[in-house]
Protein backbone atom coordinates (compact mmCIF):
# COMPACT_ATOMS: atom_id res chain seq x y z
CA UNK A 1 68.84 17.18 42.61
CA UNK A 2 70.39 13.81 42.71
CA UNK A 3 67.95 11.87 40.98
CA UNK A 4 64.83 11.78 39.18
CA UNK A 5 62.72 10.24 41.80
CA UNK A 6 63.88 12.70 44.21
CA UNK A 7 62.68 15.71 41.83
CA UNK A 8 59.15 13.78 41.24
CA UNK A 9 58.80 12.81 44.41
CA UNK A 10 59.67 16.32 45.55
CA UNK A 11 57.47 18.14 42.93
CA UNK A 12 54.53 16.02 43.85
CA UNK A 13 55.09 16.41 47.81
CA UNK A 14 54.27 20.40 46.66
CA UNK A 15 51.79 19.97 44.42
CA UNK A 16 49.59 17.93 47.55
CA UNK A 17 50.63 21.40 49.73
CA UNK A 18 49.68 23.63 47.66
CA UNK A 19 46.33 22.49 46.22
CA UNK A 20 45.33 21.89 49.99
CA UNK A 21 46.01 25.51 50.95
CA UNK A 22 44.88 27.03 47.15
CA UNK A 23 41.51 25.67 47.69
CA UNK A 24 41.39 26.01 51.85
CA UNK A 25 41.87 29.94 50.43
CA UNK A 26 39.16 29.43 47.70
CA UNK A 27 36.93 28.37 49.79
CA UNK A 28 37.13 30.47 52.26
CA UNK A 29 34.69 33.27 53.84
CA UNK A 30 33.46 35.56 51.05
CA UNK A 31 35.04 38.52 53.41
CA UNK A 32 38.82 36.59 53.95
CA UNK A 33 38.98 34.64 50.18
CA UNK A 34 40.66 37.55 48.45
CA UNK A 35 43.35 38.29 50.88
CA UNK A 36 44.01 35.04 51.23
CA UNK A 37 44.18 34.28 47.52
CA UNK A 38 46.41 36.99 46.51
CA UNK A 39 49.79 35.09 48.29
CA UNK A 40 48.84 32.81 45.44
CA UNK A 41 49.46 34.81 42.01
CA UNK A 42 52.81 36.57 41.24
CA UNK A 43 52.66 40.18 39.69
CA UNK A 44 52.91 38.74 36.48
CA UNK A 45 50.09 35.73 36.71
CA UNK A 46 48.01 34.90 33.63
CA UNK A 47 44.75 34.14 34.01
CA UNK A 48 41.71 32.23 32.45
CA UNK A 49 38.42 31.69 33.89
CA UNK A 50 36.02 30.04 31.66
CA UNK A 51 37.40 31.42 29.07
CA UNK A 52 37.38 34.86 29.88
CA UNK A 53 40.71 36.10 30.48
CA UNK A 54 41.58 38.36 33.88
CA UNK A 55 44.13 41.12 34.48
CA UNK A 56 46.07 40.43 37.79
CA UNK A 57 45.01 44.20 38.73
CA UNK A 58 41.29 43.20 38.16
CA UNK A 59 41.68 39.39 40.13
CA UNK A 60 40.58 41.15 43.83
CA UNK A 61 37.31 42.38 42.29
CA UNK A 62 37.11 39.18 40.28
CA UNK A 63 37.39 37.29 43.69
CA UNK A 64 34.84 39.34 45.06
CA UNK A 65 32.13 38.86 42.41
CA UNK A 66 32.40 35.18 43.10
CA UNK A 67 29.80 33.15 44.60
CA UNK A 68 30.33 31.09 47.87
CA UNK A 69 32.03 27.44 46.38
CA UNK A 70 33.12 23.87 47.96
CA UNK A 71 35.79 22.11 46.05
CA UNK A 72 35.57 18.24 46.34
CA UNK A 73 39.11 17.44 44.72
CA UNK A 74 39.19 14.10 42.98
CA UNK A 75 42.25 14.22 41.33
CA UNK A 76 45.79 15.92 40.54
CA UNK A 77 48.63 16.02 38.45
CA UNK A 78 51.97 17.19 38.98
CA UNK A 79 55.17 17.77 36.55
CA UNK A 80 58.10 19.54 36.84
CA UNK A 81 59.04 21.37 33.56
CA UNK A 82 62.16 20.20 32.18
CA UNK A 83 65.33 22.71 31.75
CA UNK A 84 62.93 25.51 33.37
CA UNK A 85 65.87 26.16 35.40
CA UNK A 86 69.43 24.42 36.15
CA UNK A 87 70.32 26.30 39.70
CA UNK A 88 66.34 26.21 41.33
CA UNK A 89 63.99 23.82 42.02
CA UNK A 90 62.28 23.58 38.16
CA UNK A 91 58.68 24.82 37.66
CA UNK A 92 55.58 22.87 37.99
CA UNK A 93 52.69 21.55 35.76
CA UNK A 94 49.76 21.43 37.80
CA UNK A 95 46.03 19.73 36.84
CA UNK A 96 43.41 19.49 39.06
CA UNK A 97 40.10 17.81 38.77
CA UNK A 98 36.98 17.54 40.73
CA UNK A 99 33.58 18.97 41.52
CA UNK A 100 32.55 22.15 42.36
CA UNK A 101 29.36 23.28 43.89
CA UNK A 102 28.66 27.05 44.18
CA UNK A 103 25.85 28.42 47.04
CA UNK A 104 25.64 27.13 50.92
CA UNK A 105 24.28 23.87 50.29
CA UNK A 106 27.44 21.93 49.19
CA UNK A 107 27.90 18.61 47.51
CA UNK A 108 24.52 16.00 48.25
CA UNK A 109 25.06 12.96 49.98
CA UNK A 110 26.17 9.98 47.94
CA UNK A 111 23.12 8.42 46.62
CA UNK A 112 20.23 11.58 46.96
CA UNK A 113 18.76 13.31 44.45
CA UNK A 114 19.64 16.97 44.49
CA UNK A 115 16.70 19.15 45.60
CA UNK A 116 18.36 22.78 44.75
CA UNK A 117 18.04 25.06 41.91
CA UNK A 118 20.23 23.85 38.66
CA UNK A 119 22.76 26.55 38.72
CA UNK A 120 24.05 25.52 42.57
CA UNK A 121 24.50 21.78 41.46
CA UNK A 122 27.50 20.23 41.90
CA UNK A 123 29.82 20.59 38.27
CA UNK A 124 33.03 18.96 37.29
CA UNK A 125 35.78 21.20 37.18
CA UNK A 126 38.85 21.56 35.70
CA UNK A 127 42.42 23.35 36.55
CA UNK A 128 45.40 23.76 35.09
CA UNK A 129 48.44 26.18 36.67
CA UNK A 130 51.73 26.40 35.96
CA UNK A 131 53.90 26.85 39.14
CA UNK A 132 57.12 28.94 39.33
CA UNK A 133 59.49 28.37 42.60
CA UNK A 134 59.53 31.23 44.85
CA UNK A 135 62.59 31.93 46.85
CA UNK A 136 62.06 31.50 50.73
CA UNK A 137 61.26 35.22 52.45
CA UNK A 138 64.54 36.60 54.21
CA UNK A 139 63.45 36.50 57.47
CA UNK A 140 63.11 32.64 57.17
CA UNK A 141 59.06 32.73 57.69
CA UNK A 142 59.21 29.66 55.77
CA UNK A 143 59.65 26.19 57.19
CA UNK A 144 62.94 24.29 56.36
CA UNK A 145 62.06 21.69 53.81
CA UNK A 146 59.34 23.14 51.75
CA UNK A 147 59.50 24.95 48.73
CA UNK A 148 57.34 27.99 48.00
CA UNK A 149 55.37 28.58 44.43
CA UNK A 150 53.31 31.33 43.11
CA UNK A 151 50.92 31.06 40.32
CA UNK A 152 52.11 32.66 36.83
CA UNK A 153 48.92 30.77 34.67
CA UNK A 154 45.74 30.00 35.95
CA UNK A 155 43.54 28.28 33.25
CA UNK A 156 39.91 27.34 35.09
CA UNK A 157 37.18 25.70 33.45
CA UNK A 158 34.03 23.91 34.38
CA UNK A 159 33.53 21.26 32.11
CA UNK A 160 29.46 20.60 32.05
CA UNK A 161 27.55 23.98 30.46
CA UNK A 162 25.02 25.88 32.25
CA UNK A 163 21.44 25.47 31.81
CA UNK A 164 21.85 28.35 29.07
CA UNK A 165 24.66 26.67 27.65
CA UNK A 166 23.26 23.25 27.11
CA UNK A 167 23.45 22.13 23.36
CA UNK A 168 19.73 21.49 21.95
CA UNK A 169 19.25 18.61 19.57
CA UNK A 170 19.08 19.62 16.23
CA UNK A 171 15.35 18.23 15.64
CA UNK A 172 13.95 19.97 18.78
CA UNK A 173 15.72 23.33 17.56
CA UNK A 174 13.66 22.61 14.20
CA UNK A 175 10.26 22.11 15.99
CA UNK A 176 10.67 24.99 18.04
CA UNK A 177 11.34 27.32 15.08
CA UNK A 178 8.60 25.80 13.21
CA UNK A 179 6.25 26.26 16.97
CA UNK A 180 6.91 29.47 16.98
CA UNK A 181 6.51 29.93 12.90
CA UNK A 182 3.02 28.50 13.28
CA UNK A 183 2.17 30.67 16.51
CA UNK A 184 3.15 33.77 14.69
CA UNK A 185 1.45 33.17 11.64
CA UNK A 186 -1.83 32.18 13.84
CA UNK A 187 -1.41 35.34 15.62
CA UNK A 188 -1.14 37.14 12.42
CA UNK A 189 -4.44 35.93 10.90
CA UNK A 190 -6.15 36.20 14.16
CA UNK A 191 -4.82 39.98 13.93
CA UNK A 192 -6.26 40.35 10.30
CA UNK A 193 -9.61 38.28 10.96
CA UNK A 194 -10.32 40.45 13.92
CA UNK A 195 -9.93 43.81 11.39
CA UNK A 196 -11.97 41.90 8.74
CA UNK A 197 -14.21 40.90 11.62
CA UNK A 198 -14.41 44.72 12.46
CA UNK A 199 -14.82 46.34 9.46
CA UNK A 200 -17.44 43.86 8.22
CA UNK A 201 -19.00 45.07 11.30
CA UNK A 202 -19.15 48.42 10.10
CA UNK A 203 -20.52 47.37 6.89
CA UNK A 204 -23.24 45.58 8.44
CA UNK A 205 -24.85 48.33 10.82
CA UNK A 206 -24.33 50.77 7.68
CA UNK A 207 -26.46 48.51 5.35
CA UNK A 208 -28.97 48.09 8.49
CA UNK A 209 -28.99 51.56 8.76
CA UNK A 210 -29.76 52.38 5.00
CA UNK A 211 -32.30 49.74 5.68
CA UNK A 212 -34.22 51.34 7.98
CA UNK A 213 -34.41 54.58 5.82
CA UNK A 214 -35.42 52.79 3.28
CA UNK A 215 -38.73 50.98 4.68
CA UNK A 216 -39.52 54.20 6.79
CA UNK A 217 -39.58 56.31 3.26
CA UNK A 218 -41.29 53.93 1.53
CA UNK A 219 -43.86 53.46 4.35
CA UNK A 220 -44.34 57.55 4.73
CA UNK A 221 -44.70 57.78 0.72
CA UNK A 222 -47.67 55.59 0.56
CA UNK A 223 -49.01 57.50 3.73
CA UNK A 224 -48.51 60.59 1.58
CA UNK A 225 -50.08 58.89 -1.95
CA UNK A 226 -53.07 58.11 0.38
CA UNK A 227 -53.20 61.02 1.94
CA UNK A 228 -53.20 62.87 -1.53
CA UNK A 229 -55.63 60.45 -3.08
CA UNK A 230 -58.31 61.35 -0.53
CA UNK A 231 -57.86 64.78 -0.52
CA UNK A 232 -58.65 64.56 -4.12
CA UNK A 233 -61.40 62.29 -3.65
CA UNK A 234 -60.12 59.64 -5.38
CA UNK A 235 -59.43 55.84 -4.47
CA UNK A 236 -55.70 54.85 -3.66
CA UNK A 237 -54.75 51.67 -5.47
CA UNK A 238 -51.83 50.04 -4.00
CA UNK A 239 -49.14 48.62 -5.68
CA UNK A 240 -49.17 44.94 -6.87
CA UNK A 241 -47.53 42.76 -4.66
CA UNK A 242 -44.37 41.28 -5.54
CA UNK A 243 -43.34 38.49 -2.94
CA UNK A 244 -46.61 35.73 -1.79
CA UNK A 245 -46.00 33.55 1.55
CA UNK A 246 -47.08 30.29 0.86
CA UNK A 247 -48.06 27.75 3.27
CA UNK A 248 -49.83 24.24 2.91
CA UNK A 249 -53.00 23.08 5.07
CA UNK A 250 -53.57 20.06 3.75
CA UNK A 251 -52.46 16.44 3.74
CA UNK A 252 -51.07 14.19 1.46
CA UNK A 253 -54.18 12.42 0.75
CA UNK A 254 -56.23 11.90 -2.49
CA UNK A 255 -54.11 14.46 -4.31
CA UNK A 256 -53.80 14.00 -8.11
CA UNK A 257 -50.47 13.38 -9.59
CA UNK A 258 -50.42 17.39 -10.84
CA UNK A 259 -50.98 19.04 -7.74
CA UNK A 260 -48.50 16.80 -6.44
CA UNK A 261 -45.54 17.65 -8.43
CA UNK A 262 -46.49 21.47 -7.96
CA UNK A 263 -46.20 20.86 -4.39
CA UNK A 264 -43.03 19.14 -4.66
CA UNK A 265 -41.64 22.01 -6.82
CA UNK A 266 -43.04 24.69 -4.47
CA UNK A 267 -41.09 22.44 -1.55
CA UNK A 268 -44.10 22.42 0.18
CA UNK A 269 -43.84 18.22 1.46
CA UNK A 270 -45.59 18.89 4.81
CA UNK A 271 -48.49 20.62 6.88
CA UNK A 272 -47.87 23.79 8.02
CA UNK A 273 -44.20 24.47 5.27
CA UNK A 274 -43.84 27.70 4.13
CA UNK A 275 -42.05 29.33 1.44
CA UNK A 276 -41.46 33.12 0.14
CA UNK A 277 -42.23 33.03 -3.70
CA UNK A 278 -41.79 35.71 -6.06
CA UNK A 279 -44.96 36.91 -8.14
CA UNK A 280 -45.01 36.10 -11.61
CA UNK A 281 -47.30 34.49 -14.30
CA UNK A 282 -45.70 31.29 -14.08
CA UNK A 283 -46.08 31.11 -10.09
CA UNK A 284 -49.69 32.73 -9.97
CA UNK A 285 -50.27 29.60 -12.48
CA UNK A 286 -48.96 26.74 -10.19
CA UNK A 287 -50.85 28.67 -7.10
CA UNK A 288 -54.32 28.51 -8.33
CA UNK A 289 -53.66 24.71 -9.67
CA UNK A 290 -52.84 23.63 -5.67
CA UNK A 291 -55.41 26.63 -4.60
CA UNK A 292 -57.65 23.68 -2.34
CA UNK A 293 -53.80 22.40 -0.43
CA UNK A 294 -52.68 26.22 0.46
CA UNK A 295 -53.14 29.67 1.60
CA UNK A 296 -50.95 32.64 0.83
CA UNK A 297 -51.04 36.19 1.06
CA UNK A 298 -48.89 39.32 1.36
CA UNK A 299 -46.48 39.37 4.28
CA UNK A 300 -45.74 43.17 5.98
CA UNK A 301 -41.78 43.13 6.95
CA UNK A 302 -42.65 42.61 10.32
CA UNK A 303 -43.62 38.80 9.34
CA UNK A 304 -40.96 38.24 6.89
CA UNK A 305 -38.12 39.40 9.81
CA UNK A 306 -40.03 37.48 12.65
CA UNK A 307 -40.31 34.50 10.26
CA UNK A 308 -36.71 34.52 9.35
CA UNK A 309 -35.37 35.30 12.55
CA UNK A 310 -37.19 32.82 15.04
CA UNK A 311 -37.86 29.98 12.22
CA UNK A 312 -34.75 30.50 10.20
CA UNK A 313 -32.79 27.54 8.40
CA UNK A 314 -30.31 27.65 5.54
CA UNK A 315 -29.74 24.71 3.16
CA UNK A 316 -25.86 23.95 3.39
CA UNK A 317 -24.51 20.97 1.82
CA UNK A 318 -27.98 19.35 1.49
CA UNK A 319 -28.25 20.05 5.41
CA UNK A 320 -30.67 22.10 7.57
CA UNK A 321 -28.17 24.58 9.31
CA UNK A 322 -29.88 27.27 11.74
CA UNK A 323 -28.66 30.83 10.66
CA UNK A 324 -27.04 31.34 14.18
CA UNK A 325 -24.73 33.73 13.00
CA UNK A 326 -23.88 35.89 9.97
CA UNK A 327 -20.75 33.85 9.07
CA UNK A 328 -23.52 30.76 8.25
CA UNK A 329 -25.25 33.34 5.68
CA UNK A 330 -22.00 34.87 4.52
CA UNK A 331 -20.27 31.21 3.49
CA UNK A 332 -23.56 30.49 1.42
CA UNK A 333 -24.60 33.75 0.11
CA UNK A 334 -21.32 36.11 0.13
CA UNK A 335 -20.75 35.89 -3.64
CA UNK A 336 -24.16 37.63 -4.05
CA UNK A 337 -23.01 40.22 -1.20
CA UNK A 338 -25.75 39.05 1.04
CA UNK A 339 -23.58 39.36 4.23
CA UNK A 340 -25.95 39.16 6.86
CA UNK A 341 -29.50 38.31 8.19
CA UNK A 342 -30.53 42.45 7.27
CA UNK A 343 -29.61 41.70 4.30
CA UNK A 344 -31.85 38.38 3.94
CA UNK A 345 -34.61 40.04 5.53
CA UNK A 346 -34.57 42.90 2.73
CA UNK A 347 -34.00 40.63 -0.42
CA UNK A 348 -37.16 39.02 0.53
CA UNK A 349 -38.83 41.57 1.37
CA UNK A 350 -38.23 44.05 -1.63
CA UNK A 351 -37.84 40.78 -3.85
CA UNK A 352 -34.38 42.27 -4.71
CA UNK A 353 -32.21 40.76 -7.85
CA UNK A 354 -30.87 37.92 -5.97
CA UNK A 355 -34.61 37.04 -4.35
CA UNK A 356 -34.33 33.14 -6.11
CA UNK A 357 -30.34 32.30 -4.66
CA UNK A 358 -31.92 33.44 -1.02
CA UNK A 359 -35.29 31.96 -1.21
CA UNK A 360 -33.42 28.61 -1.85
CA UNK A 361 -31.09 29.13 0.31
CA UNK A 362 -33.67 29.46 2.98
CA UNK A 363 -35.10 26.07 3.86
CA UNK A 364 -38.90 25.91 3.62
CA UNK A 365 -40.43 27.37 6.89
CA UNK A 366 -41.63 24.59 9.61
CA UNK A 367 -44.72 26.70 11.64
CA UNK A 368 -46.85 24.78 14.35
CA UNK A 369 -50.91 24.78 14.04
CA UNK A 370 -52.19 27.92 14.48
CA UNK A 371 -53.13 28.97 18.06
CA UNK A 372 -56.52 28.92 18.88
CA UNK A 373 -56.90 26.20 15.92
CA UNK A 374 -58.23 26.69 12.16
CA UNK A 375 -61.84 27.53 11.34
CA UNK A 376 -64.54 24.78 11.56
CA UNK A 377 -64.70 24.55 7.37
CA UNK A 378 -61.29 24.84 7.22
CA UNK A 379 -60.64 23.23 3.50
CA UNK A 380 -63.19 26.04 2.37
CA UNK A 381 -61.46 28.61 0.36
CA UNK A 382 -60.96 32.27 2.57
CA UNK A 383 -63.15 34.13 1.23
CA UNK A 384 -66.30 31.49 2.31
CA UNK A 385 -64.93 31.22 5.80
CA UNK A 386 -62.42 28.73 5.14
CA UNK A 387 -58.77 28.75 5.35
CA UNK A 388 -57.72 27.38 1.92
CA UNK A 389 -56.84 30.20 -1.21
CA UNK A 390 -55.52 33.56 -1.37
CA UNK A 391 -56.23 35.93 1.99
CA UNK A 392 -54.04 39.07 0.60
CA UNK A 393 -52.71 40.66 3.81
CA UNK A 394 -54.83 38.53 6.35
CA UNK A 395 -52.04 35.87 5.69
CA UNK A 396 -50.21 37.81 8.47
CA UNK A 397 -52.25 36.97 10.67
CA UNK A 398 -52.06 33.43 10.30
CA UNK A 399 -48.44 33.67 10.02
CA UNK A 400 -48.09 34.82 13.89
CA UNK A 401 -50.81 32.52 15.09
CA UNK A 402 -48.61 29.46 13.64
CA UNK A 403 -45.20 31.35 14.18
């Protein structure tokens, strides 16, 4: 070579040649790229795609496996490698740079927006190969004046990251672990409520069960005591009663400052309240004191469960909360085990150990006039054809006139 110009100039001339016909073969037919590729690579190429190196015996499947591209070349570099070799035109440095779109659509028009999927946009792309001189063939094939190279490196790269590539920011990685922290922990205590859910449920229907037995032995024992008592000829003497229903008749009006106070501490404050209160001295006391302002009786179970079911209120936080559902009874009452409205229904009804925490619990009854009305001398006491005083069992009667 007789100058340096002459060699760039030379090497550079080659470099344009062969990145035309490289990519020309690239590009080509998915049926035609790999025979026309394999001119390109000597025996002994190296090379690198993405990263992953490739065996020169393996590059025709390779080929093959790729998809359909278009090369848009924006840029190349070419230098000849210095002292490669003193009697040959040297080896060549090659870079190229551009974009690269892989599929049938190709590159957009300048100034579009893209409408294909992400993985067939256009990428930037990167090349690098280093060239060694190839002597013409023998029979002269090649024309005078250009030199032929074959590839013995091919480093290829694609400079922007797939959509699974694609670095996240630190923060968003954070609140998606801590997403998907809080998802998994709901789903976990949605798993264990639903058990808890499920085997409260069992413990419910067992307790309504034992229920059931109970009041239907209780009921055919005093059938049998009866039964026994008049086969003997003798009178059968119930059992005192343990539980009253209370409910008040009468206004607000002339009422002495005693009666009053009863009535405030029997939460009776309206016409037609009711309340379940237990039997003792102390209550049978305060009931004859306000005898002219109430009535009460016995209820059966069949009033105390129609009561508590259709007229039902709890007392939570100060406020008047219908019992619409077991978890309402279970938040106020689950340290006594009262779990569920059975379970009200029979502490009132048996007056069981825990009768006072469920009787305030409940709030005090609100029942509507009684249908058909109330006798003509109603603030008469019961047993003189009024409605005022103690009426024993009759008071379940009134109960599902007013109910």
């Amino acid at each position: 070579m007789s100058s340096v110009e002459e060699l760039v100039g030379q090497s550079t001339r080659q470099a344009e040649v062969f990145v035309k016909q490289y990519y020309a073969a690239l590009d080509s037919a998915l049926d035609l790229r790999t025979a026309k590729l394999a001119p390109f690579y000597s025996h002994e190429a190296r090379v690198s795609w993405n990263g992953n190196p490739v065996a020169f015996v393996e590059l025709p499947g390779f080929v093959d496996a790729l998809p359909k591209s278009d090369h848009a070349i924006q840029a190349f570099d070419c230098h000849p490698i210095a002292g490669s070799s003193t009697d040959s035109p040297p080896s060549l440095v090659l870079s190229v740079t551009g974009q690269v779109a892989h599929g049938s659509r190709g590159h957009p028009p300048p100034g579009t927006a893209p409408k294909q999927p992400f993985e067939t946009l256009p990428r930037v792309f990167s090349q690098t190969f280093i060239l060694v001189f190839q002597p013409p063939a023998a029979n002269g094939s090649t024309p005078q004046g250009e030199l032929t190279y074959t590839i013995m490196s091919d480093s290829y790269s694609t400079t922007v990251p797939s959509h699974q590539d694609i670095l996240v920011p630190e923060t968003l990685l954070k609140k998606r672990k801590s997403t998907e922290k809080s998802r998994e922990e709901k789903k976990s205590a949605a798993l264990e409520a639903r058990k808890a859910r499920k085997a409260k449920r069992e413990v419910i229907f067992k307790r309504a069960e034992q229920y059931v037995n109970e009041y239907a032995a209780k009921e055919k024992e005093e059938i049998r005591l009866r039964r026994a008592a008049k086969a003997a000829g003798d009178f059968y003497v119930p059992a005192q009663p343990k539980v009253y229903f209370v409910m008040r008749i009468k206004g607000i009006n002339n009422i002495a400052p005693k009666p009053r106070k009863i009535l405030q501490l029997l939460r009776l404050l309206q016409i037609n309240n009711g309340v379940f209160i237990k039997v003792t001295k102390a209550t049978s006391q305060m009931l004859l004191a306000v005898e002219p302002y109430i009535t009460y009786g016995e209820p059966n179970l069949k009033t105390v469960r129609e009561l508590i079911y259709k007229r039902g209120y709890g007392k939570i936080n100060k406020q008047r909360i219908p019992l619409s559902s077991n978890a309402v009874i279970e938040s106020a009452l689950g340290k006594y085990g009262i779990i569920s409205i059975e379970d009200v229904v029979h502490e009132i009804a048996t007056a069981g150990p825990n009768f006072k925490a469920v009787s305030n619990f409940l709030w005090p009854f609100k029942l509507s006039n009684p249908l058909g009305g109330s006798k003509t001398r109603k603030f008469k006491t019961f047993i003189e054809g009024g409605e005022t005083g103690k009426r024993e069992h009759f008071i379940n009667d009134l109960v599902r006139k007013s109910n």
